[in-house]
Structure formats: C-alpha cells, structure tokens
N, C-alpha and C. Protein backbone atom coordinates (compact mmCIF):
# COMPACT_ATOMS: atom_id res chain seq x y z
N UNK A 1 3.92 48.14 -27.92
CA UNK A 1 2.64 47.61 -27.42
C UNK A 1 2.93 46.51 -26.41
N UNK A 2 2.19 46.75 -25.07
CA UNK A 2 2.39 45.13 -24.26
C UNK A 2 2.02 44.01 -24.82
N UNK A 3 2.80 43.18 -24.12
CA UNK A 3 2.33 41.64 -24.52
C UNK A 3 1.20 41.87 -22.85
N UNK A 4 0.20 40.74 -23.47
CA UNK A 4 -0.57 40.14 -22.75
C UNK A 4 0.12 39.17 -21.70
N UNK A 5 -0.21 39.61 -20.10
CA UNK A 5 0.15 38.99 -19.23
C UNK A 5 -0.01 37.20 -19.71
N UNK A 6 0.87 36.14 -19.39
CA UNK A 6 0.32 34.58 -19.99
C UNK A 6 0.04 34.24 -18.46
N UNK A 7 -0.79 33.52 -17.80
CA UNK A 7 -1.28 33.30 -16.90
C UNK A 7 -0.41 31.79 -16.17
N UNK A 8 0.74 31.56 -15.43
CA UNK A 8 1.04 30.41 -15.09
C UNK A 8 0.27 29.25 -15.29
N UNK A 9 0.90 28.07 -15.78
CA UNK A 9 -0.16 26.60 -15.83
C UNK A 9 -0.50 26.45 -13.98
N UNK A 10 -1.78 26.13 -14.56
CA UNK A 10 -2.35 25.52 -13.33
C UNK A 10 -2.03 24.08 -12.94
N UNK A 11 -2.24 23.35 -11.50
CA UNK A 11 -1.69 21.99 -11.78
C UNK A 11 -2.54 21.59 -10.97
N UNK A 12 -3.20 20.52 -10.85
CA UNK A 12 -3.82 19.81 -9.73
C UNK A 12 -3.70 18.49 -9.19
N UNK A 13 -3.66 18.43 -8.23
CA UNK A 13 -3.33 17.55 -7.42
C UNK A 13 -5.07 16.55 -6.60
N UNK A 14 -4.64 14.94 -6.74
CA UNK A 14 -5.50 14.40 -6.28
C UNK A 14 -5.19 14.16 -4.87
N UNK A 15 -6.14 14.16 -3.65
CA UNK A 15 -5.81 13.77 -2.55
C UNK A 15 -7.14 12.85 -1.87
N UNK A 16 -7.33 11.57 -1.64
CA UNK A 16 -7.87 10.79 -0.82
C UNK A 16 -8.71 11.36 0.33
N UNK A 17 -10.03 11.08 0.79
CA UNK A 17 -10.29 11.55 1.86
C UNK A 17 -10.92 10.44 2.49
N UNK A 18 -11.32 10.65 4.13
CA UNK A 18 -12.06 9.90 4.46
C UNK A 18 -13.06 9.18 3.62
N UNK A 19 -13.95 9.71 2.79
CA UNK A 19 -15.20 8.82 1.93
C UNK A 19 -14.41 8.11 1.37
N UNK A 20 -14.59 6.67 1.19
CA UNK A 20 -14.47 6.01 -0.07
C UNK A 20 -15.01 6.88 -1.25
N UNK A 21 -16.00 7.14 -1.38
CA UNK A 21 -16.57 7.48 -2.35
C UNK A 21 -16.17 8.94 -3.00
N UNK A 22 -15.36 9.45 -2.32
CA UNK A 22 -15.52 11.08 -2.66
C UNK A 22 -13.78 11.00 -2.62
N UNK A 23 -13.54 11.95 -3.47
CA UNK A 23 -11.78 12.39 -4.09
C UNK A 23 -11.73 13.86 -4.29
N UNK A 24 -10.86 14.39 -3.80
CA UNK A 24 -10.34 15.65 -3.32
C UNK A 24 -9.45 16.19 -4.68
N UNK A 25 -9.80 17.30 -5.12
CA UNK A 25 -8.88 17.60 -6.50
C UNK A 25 -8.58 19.14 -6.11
N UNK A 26 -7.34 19.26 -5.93
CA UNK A 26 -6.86 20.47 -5.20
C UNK A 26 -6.08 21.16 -6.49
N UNK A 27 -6.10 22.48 -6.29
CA UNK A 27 -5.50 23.19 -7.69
C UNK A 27 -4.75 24.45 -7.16
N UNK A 28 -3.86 24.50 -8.07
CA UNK A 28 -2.32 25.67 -7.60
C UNK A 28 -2.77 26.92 -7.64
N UNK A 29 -4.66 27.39 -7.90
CA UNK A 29 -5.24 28.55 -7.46
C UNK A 29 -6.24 28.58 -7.56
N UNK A 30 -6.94 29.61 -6.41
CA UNK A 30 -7.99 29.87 -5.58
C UNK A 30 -8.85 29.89 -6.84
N UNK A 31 -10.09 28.82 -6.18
CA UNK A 31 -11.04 28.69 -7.37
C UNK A 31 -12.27 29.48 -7.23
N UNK A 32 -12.69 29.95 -5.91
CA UNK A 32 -13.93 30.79 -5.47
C UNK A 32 -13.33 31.50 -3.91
N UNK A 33 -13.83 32.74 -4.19
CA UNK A 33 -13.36 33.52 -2.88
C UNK A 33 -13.79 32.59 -1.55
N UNK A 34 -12.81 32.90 -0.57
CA UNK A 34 -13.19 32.66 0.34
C UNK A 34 -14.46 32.67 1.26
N UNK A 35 -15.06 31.75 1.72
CA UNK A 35 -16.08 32.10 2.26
C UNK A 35 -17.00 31.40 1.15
N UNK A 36 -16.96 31.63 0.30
CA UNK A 36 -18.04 31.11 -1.19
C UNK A 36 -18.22 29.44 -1.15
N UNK A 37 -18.99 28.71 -1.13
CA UNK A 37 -19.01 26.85 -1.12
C UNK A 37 -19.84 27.09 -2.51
N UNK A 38 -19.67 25.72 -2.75
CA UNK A 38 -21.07 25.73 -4.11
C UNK A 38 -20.97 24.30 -3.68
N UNK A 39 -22.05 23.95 -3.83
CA UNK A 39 -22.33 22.10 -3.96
C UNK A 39 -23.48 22.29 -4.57
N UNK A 40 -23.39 20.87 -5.44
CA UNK A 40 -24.50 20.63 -6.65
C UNK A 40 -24.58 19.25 -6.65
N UNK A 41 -25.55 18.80 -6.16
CA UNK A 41 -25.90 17.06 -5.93
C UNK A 41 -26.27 16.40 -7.46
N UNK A 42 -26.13 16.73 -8.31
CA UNK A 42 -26.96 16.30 -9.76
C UNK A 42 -26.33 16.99 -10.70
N UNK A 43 -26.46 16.43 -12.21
CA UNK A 43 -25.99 17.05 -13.47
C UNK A 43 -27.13 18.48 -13.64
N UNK A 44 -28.35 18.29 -13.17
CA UNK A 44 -29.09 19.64 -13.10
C UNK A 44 -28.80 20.96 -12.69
N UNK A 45 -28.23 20.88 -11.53
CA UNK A 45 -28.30 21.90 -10.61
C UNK A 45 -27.30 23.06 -10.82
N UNK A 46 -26.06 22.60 -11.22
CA UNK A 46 -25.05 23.25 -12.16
C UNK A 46 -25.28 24.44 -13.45
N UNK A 47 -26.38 23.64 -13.83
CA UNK A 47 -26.87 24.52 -15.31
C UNK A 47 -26.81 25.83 -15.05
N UNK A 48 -26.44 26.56 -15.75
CA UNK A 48 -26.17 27.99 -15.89
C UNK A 48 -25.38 28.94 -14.36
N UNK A 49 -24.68 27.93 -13.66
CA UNK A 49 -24.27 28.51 -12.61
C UNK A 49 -22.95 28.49 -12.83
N UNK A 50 -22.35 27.03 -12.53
CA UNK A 50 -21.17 27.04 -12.94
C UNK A 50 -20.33 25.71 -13.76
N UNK A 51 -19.82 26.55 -15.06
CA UNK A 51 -19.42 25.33 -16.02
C UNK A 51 -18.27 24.29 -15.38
N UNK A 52 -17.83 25.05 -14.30
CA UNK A 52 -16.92 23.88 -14.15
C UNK A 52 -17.25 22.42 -13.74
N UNK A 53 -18.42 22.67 -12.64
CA UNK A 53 -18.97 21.60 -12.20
C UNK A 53 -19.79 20.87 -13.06
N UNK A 54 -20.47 21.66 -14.47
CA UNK A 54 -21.32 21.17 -15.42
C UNK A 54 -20.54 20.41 -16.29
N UNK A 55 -19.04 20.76 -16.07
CA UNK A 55 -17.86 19.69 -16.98
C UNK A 55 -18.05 18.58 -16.30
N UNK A 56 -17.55 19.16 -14.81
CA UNK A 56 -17.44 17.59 -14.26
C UNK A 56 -18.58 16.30 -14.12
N UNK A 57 -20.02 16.81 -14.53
CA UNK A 57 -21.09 15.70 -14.48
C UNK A 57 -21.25 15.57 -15.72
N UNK A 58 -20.31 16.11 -17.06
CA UNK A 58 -20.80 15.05 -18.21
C UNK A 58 -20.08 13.59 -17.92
N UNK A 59 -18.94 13.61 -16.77
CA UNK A 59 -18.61 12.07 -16.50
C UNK A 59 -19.15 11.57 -15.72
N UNK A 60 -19.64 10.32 -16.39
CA UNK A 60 -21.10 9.70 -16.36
C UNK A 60 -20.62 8.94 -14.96
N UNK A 61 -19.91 8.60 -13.92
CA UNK A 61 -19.67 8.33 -12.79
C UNK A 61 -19.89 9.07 -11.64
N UNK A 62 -19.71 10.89 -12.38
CA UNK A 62 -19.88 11.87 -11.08
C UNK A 62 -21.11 11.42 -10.44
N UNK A 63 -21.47 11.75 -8.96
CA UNK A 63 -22.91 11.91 -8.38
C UNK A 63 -23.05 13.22 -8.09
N UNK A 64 -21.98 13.74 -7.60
CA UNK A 64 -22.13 15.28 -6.69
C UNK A 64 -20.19 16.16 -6.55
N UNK A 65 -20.75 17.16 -6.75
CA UNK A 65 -19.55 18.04 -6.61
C UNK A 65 -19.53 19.03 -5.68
N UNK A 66 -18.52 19.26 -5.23
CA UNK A 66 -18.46 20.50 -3.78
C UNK A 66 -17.45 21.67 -4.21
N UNK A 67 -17.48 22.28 -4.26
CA UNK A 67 -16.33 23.77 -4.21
C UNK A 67 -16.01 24.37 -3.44
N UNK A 68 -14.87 24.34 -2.99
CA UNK A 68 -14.67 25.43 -2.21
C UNK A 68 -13.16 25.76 -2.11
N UNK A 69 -12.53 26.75 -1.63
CA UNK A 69 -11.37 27.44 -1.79
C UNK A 69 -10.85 27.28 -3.06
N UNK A 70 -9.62 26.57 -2.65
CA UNK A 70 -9.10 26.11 -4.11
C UNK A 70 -8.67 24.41 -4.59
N UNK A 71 -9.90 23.67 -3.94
CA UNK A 71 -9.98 22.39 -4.40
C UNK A 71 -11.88 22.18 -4.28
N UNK A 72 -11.78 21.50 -5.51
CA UNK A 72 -12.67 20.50 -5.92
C UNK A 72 -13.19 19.34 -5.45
N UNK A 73 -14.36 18.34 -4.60
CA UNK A 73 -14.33 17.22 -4.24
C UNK A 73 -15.43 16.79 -5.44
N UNK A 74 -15.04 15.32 -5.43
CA UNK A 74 -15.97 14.69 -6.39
C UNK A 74 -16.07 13.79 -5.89
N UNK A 75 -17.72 13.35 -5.76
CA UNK A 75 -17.97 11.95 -5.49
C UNK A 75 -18.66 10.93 -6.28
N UNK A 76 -17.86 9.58 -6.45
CA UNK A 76 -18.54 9.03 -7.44
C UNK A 76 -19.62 7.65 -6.83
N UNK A 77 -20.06 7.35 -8.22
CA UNK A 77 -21.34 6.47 -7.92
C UNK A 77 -20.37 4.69 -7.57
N UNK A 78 -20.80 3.70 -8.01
CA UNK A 78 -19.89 2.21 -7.53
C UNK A 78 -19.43 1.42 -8.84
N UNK A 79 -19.85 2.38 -9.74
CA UNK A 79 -20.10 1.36 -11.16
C UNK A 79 -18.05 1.67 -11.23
N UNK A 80 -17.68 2.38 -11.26
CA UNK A 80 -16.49 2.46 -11.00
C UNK A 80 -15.59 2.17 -9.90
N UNK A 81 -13.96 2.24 -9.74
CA UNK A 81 -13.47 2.47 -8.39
C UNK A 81 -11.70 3.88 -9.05
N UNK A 82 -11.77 4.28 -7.96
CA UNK A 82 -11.32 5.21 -7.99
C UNK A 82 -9.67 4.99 -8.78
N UNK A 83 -9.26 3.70 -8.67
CA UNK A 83 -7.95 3.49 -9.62
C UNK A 83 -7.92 3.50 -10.88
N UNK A 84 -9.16 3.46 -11.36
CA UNK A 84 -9.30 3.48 -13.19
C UNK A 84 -9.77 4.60 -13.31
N UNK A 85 -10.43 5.95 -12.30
CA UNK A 85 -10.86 6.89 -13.20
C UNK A 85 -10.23 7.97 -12.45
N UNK A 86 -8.93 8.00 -11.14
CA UNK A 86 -8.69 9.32 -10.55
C UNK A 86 -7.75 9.94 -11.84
N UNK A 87 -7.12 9.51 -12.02
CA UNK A 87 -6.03 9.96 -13.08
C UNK A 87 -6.32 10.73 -13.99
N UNK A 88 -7.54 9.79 -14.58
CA UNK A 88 -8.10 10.65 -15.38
C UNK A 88 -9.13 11.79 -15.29
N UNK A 89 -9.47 11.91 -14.30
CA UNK A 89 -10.38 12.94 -13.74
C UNK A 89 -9.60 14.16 -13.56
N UNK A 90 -8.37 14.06 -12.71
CA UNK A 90 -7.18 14.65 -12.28
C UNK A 90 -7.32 15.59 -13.73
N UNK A 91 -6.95 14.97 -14.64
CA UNK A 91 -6.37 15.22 -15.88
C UNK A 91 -7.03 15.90 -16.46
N UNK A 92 -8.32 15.76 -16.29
CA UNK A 92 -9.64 16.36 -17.09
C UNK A 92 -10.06 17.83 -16.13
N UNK A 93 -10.20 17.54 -15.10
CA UNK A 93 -10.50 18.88 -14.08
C UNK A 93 -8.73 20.06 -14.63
N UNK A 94 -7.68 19.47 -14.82
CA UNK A 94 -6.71 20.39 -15.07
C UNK A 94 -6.67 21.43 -16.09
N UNK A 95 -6.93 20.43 -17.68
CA UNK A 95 -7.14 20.51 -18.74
C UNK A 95 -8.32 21.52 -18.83
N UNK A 96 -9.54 21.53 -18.13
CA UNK A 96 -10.21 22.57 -18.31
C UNK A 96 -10.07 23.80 -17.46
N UNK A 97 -9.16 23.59 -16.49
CA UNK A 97 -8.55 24.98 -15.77
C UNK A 97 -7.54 25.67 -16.28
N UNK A 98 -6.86 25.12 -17.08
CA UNK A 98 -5.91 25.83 -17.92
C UNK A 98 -6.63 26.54 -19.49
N UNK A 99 -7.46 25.52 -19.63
CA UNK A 99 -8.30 26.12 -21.42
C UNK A 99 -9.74 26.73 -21.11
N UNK A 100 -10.21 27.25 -20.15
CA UNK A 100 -11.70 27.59 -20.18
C UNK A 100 -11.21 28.17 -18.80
N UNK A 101 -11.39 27.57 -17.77
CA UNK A 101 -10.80 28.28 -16.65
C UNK A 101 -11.85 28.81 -15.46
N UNK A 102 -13.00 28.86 -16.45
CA UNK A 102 -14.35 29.41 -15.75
C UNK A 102 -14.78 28.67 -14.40
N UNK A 103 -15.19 28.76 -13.41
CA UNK A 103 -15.92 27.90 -12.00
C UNK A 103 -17.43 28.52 -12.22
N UNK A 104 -17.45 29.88 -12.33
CA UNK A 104 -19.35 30.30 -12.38
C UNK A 104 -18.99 31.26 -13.34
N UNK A 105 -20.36 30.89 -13.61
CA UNK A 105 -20.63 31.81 -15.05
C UNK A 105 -21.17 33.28 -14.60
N UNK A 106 -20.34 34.50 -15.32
CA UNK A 106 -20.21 35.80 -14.75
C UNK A 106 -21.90 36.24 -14.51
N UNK A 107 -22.83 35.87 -15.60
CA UNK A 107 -23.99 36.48 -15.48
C UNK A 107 -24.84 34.88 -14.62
N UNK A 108 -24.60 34.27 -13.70
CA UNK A 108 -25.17 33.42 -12.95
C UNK A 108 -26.66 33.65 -12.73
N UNK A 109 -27.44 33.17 -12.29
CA UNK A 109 -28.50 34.27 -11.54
C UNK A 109 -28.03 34.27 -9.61
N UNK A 110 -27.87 35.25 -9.21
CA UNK A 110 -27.99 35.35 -7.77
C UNK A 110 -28.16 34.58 -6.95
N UNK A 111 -29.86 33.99 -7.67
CA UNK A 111 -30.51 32.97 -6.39
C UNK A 111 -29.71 31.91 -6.63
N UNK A 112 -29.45 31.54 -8.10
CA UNK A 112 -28.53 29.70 -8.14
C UNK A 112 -27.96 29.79 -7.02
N UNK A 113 -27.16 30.77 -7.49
CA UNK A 113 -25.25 31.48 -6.46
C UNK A 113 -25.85 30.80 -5.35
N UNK A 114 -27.02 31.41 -4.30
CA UNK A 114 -27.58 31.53 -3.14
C UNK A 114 -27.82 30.10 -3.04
N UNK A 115 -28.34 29.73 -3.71
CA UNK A 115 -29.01 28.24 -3.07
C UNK A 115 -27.72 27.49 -3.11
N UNK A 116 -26.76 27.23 -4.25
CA UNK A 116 -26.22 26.50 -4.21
C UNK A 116 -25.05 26.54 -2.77
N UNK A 117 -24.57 27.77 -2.47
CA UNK A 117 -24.38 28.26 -1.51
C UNK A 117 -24.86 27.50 0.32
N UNK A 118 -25.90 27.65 0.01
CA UNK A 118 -27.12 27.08 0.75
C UNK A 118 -26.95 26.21 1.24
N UNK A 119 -26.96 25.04 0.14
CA UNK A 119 -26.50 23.37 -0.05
C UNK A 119 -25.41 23.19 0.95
N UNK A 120 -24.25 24.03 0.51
CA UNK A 120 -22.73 23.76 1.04
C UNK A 120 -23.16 24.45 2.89
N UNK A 121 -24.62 24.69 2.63
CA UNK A 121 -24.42 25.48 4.35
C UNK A 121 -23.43 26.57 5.14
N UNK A 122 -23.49 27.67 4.89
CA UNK A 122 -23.00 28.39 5.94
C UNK A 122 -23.92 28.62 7.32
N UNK A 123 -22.86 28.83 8.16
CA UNK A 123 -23.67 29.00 9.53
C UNK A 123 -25.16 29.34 9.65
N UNK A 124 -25.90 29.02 10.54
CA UNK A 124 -26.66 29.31 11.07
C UNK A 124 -26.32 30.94 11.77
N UNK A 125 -27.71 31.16 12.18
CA UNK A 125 -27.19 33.04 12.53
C UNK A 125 -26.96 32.31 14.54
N UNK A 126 -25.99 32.83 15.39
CA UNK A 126 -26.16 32.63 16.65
C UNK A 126 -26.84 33.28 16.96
N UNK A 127 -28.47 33.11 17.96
CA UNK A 127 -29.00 33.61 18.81
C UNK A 127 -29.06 33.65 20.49
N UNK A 128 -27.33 33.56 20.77
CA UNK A 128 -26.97 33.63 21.93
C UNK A 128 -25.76 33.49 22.11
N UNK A 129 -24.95 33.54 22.98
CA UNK A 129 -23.57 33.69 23.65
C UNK A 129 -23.00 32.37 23.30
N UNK A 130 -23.61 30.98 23.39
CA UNK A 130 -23.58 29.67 23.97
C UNK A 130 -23.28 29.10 22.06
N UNK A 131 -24.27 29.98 21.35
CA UNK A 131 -23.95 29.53 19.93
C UNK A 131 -22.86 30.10 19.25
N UNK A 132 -22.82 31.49 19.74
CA UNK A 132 -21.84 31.96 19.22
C UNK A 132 -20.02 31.29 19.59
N UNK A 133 -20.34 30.72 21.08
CA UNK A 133 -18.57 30.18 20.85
C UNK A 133 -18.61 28.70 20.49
N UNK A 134 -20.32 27.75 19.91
CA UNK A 134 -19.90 26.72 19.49
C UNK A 134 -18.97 27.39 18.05
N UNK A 135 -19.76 28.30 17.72
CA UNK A 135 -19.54 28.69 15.87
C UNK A 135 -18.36 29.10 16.25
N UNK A 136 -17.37 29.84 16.99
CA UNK A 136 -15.93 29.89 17.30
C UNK A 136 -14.94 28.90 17.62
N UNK A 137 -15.38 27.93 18.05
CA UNK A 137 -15.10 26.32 18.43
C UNK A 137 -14.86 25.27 17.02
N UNK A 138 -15.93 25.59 16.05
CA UNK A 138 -16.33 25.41 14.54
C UNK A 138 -15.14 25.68 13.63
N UNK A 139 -15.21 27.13 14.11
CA UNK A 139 -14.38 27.69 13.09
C UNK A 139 -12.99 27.50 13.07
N UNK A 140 -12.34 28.38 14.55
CA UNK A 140 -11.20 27.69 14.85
C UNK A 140 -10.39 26.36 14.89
N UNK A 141 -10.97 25.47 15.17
CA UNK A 141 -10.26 24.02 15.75
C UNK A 141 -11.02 23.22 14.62
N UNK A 142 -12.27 23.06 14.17
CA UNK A 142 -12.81 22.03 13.22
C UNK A 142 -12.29 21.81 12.11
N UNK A 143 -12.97 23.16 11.13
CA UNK A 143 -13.19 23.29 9.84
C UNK A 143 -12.07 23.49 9.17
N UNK A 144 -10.99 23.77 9.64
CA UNK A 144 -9.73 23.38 8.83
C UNK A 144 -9.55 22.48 9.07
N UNK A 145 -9.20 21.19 9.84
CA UNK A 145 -9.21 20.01 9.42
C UNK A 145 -10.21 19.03 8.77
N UNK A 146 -11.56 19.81 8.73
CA UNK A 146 -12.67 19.05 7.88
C UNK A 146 -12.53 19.56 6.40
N UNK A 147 -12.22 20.81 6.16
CA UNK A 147 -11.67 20.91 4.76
C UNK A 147 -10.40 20.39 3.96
N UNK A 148 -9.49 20.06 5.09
CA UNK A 148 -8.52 19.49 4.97
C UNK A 148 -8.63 17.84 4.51
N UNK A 149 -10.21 17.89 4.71
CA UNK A 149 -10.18 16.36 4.15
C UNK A 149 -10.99 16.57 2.71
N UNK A 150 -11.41 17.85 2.19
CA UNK A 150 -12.21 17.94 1.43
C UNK A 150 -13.86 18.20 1.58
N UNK A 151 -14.01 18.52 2.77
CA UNK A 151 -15.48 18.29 3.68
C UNK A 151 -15.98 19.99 4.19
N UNK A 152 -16.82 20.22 4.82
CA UNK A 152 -17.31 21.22 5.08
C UNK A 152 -18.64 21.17 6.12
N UNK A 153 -18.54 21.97 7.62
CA UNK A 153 -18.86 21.56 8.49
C UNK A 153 -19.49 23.04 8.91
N UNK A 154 -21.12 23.17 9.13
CA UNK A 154 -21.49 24.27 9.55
C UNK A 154 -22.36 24.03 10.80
N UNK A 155 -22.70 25.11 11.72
CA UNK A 155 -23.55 25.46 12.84
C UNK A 155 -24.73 24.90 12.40
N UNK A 156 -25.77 24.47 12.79
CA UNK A 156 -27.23 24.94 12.78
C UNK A 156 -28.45 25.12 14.10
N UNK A 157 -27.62 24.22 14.76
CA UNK A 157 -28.69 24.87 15.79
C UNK A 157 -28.47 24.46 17.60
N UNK A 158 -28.46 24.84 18.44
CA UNK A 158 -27.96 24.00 19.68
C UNK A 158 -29.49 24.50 20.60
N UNK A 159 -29.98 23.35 21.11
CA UNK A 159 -31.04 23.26 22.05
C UNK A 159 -30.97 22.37 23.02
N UNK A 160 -31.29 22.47 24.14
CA UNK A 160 -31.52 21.81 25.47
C UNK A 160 -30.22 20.62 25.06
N UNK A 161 -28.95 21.53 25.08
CA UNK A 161 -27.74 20.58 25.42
C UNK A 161 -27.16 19.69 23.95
N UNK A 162 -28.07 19.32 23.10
CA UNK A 162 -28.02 18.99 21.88
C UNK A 162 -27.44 19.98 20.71
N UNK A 163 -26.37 19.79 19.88
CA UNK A 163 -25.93 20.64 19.00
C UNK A 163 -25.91 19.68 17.94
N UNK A 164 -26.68 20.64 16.66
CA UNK A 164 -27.03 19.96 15.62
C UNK A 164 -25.91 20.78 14.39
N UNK A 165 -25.07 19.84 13.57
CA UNK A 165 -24.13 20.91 12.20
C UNK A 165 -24.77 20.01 11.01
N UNK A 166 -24.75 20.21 10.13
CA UNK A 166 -24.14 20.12 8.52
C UNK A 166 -22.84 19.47 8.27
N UNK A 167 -22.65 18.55 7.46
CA UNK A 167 -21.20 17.86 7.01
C UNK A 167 -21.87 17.54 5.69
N UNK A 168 -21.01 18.57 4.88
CA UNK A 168 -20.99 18.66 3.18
C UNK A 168 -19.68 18.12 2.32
N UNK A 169 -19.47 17.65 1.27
CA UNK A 169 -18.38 17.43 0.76
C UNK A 169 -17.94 16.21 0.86
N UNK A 170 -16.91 15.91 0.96
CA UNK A 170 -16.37 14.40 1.37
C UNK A 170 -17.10 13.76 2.87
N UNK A 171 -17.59 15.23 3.63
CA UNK A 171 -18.25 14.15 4.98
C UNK A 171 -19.65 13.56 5.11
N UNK A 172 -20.00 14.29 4.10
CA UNK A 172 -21.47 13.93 3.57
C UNK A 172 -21.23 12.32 2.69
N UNK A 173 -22.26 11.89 3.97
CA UNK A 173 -22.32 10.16 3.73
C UNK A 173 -20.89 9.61 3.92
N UNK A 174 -19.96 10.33 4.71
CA UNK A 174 -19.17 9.01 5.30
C UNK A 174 -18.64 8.28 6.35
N UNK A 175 -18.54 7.33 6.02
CA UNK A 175 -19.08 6.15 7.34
C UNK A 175 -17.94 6.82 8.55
N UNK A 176 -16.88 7.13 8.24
CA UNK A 176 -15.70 7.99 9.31
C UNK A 176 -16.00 9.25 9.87
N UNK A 177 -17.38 9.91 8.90
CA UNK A 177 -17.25 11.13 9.55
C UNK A 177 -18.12 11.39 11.02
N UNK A 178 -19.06 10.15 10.80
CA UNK A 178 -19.88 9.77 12.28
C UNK A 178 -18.86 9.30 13.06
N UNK A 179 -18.14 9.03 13.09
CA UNK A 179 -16.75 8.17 14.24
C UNK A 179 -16.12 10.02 14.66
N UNK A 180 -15.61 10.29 13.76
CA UNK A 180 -15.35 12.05 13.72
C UNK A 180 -16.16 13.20 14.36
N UNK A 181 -17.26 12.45 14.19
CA UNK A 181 -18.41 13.67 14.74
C UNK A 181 -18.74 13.29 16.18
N UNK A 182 -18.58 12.13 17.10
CA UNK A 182 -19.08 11.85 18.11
C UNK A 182 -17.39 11.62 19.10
N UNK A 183 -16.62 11.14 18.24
CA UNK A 183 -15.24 10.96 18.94
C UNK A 183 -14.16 12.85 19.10
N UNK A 184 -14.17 13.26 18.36
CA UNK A 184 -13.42 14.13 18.00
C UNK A 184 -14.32 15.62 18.31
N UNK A 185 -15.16 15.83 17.54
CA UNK A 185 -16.07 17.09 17.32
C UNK A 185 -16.94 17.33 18.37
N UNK A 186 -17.55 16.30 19.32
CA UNK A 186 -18.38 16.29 20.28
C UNK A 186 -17.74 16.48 21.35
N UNK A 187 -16.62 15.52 21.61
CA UNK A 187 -15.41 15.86 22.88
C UNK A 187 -14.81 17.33 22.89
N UNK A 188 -14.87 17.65 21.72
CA UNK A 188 -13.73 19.00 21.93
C UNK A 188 -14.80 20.50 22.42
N UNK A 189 -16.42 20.19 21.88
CA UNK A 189 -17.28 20.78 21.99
C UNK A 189 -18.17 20.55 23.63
N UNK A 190 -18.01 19.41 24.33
CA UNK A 190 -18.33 19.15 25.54
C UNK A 190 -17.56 20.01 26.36
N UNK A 191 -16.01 20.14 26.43
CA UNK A 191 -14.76 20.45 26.75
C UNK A 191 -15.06 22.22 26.27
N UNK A 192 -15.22 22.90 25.62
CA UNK A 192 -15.26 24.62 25.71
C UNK A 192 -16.37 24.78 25.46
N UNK A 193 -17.66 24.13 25.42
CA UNK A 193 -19.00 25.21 25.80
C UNK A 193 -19.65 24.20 26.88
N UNK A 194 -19.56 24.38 28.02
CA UNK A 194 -20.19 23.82 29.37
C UNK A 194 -21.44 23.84 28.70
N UNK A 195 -22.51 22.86 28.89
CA UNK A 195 -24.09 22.76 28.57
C UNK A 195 -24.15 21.27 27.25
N UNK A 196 -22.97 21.73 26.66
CA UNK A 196 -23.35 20.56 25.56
C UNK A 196 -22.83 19.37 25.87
N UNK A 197 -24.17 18.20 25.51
CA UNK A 197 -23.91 16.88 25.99
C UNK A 197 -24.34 16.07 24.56
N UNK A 198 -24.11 16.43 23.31
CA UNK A 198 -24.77 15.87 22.00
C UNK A 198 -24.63 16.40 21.04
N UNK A 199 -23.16 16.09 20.16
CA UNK A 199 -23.62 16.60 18.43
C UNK A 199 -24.19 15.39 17.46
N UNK A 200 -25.28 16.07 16.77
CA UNK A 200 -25.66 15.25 15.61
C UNK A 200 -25.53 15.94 14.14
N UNK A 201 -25.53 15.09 13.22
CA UNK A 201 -25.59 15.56 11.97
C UNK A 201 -26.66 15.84 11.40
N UNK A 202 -27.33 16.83 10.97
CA UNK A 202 -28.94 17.36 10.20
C UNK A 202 -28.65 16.23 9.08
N UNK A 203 -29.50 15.75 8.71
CA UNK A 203 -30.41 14.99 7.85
C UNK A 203 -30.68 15.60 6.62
N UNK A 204 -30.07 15.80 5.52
CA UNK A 204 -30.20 16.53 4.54
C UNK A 204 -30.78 15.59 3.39
C-alpha cells in the first residue's frame, strides 16, 4: 500500500515595506493562483471566504489583510509597533500553513470570491489603444516592483490626459507610495503613452 505523499514544511519569511504600517509575510508556496488578490479591510469580510485571513484578524492588532501570489501583507493598527508583534505573527501565519493550510474555503460563495477580488482591483476593461498600453506599461515595468513591496496597483481609468489606478496592499495609505506614484509611476507613464500629463490614486 502507498504511503501518503508528506507535504514539505512550509516557511515564511517577514519582509518590510514601504508602509510603516503594513508587513509583508512571504511563504515557500503559492498561496492563490495567479491573477487571484483577495483583500479584506475588517474581521467581517473574511467570514466564510477565507480562514486564513479570518486567523489572521483574531489578532486583535490586524486592521486589513491582502493576498496575493504567495505572500501575505498585514497591516496593523498603532496600539502596537512592529518589533513586539512581527515575530510573532511570522510564527503564527506559518504554524497555520503547515496545520490547516486552507487560504479560501472550497465551498466560498462566488460573489465573496468576486468582491473580495474587487477590493484588491483588477484592471479596468481598456476602451481604447491609449488604455490599453497604459495597462501594458502597468503590467510590465510597475506591478512587479509594487508587489515586490507587498502592494498592488491596477488601471482604472485615463481621461483628458489624467490617468487614474488603485494602490492596494502595503500602498494603500502610504505616505511613500504618493512620492512613488507622482515621481516614478507618472514619469515612466508620461515617457511611453504621449497624451498623459497626470496619475492619481482613486479614493477608495
């Protein structure tokens, strides 16, 4: 009779991001397919979607959690600072990836999936040539280094020269990612789509 495949320990790793407030918990495997975000601003929103994130807001510091690939961001509230509780967070996000293991619960409902989805923003649809190579501009050159900080950066809309994105995750609410968005993201976007003179961040 086979033995049951044993599944390698998982390990995770903490990494710093731009937010003060928000900490990057990266893990030795893919936690949601590609393409998939989940963000959940509250201990509510989680309920019956996915336990992992419903672990992470019984600690009474979480505010909001982001998912995507195969790291975790967590951002906490001030009553804490990040030297007395990364370690242990570290420790706690591991501990339940090795013994439970779950991110969404198999029978979810759809729409959670969808909204929460939502939250984390994927693109806007392009309705023209001009949107379509900001969203190539996005994709290519941005969003791996905005995930690279733990963050997540989508299209939504470009009008009369103005281009409006989404910044979820660690860039949501931080004070670097406006320095990022007007120094870095706006220059490189002035520079390959002729017309744009303005990115801002949507107001969520």
């Amino acid at each position: 009779m086979s033995q049951p495949v044993k599944r390698p320990p998982i390990s995770v790793y903490a990494e710093a991001t731009p937010n003060p407030a928000t900490m990057r918990f990266v893990s030795s495997r893919l936690l949601v397919q590609d393409g998939r975000l989940l963000e959940f601003r509250g201990p509510d929103e989680p309920t019956g979607v996915s336990p992992l994130a419903e672990h992470v807001f019984n600690l009474p510091f979480v505010t909001s959690v982001f998912v995507s690939s195969n790291f975790i961001t967590v951002t906490k509230n001030e009553a804490v600072t990040w030297d007395l509780v990364q370690l242990e967070l570290r420790e706690y996000i591991q501990e339940y990836l090795n013994d439970d293991g779950r991110v969404v619960y198999e029978d979810a409902p759809a729409q959670a999936l969808a909204d929460a989805n939502e939250r984390a923003s994927t693109h806007a649809e392009a309705k023209g040539p001009d949107d379509e190579k900001i969203i190539r501009v996005l994709e290519d050159y941005i969003r791996p280094a905005v995930e690279g900080d733990g963050g997540h950066i989508a299209f939504r809309s470009f009008q009369d020269g103005l281009v409006t994105v989404t910044l979820r995750g660690a860039c949501s609410g931080c004070p670097s990612s406006m320095v990022t968005l007007k120094q870095g993201i706006e220059n490189l976007l002035k520079h390959e789509v002729p017309g744009v003179r303005e990115v801002v961040a949507e107001e969520l």
